[in-house]
Protein backbone atom coordinates (compact mmCIF):
# COMPACT_ATOMS: atom_id res chain seq x y z
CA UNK A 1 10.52 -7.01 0.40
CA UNK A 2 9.76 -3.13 1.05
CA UNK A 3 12.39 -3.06 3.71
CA UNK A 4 14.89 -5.38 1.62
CA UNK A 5 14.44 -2.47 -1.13
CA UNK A 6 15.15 0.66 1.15
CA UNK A 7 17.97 -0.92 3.11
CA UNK A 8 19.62 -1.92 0.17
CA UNK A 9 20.07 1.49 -0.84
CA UNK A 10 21.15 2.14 1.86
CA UNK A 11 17.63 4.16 3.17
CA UNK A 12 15.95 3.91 6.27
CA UNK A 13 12.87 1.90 6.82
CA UNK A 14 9.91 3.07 8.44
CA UNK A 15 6.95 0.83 7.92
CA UNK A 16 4.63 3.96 9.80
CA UNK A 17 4.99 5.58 6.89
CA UNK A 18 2.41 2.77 5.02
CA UNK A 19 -0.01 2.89 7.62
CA UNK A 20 0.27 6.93 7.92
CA UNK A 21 0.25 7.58 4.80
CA UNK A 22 2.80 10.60 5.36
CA UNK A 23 6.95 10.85 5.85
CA UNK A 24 9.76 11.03 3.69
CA UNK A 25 10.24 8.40 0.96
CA UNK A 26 12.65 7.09 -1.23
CA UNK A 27 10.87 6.24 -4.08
CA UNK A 28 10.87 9.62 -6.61
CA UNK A 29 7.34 10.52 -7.48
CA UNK A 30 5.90 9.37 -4.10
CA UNK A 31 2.81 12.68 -4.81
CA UNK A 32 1.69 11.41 -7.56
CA UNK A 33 1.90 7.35 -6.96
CA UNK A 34 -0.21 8.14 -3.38
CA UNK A 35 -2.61 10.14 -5.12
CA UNK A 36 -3.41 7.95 -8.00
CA UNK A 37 -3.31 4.93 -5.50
CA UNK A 38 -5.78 6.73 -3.16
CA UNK A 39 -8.30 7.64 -5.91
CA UNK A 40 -8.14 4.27 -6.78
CA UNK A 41 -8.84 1.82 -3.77
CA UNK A 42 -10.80 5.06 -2.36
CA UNK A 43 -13.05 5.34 -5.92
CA UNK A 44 -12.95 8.96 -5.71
CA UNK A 45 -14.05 9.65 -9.16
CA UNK A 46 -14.21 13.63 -8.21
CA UNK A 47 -10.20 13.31 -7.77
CA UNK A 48 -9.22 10.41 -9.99
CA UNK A 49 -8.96 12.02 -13.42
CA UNK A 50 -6.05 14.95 -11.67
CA UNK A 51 -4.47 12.15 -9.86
CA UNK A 52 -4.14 10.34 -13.33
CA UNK A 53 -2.97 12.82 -15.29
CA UNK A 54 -0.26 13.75 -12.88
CA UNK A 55 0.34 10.22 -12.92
CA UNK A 56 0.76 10.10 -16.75
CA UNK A 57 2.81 13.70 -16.96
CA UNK A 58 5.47 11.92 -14.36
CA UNK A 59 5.40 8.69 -15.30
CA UNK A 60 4.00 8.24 -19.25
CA UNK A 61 0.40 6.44 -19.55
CA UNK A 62 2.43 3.28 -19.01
CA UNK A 63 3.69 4.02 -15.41
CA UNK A 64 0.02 5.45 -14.29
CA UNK A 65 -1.40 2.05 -16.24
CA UNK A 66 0.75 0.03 -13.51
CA UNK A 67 -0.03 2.19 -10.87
CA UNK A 68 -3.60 1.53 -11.38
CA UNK A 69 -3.36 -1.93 -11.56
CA UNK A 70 -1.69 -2.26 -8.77
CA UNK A 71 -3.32 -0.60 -6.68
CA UNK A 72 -6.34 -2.19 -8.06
CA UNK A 73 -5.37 -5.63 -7.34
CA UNK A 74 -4.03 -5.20 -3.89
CA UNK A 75 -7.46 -3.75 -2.59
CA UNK A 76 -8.89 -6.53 -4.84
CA UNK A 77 -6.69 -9.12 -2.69
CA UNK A 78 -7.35 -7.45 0.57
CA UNK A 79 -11.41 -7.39 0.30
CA UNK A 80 -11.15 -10.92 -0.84
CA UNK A 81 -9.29 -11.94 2.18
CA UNK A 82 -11.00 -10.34 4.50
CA UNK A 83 -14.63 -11.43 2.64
CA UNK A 84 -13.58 -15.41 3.66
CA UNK A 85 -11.70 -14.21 6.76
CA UNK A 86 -8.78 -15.53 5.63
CA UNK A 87 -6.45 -15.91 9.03
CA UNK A 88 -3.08 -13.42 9.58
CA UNK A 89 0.26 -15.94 10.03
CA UNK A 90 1.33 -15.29 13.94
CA UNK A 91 4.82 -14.52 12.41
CA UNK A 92 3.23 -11.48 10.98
CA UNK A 93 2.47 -9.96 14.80
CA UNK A 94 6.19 -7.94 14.82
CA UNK A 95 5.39 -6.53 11.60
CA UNK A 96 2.56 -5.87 12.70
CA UNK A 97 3.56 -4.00 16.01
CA UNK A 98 6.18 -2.24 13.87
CA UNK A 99 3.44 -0.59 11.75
CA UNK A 100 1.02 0.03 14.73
CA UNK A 101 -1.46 -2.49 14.13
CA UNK A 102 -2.52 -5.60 15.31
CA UNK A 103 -3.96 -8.44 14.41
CA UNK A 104 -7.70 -9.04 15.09
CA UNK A 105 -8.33 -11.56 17.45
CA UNK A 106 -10.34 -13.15 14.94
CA UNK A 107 -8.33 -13.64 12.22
CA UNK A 108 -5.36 -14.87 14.01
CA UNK A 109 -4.12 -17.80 12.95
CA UNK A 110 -2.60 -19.21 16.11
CA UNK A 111 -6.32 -18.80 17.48
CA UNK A 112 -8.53 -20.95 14.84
């Protein structure tokens, strides 16, 4: 969907960038989205309340309310996941490879 999003505006996707954490991006306001996100699936409490505010000067309490949330519910997802060791689809190994990760043996699907 990311890459669906970028190409059709005719950017360039580099799915690095996600696992990095660092690179050019398209979306305006990248700072303070990355910040706010990291406070929150990190629970840095020392940094959340800047990262929020420069959240809520760029985006209105609104935007940094979805940002948040978010956030929030993808690391949610992701410790649920990996708490009942949910298994990775094999058609996910490109993307995977792409990003410069792979799959752990054990949660491979095409291995269960």
């Amino acid at each position: 969907m990311l890459r669906a999003s970028v190409e059709h505006h005719d950017g360039t996707f580099d799915p690095t960038v996600i696992v990095v954490g660092v690179g050019p991006s398209a979306v305006e306001g990248t700072d303070e989205i990355l910040a706010l996100t990291d406070a929150v699936v990190m629970r840095d409490n020392a940094e959340y309340p800047d990262a929020r505010v420069r959240a809520e000067i760029r985006f209105g309490r609104d935007g940094a309310d979805r940002i948040a949330m978010v956030a929030a519910n993808f690391q949610m997802m992701n410790r649920l996941l990996d708490a009942i060791g949910a298994p990775v689809s094999a058609r996910l190994s490109d993307l995977a490879a792409e990003m410069g990760l792979s799959i752990p043996e054990h949660l491979r699907e095409d291995r269960r």
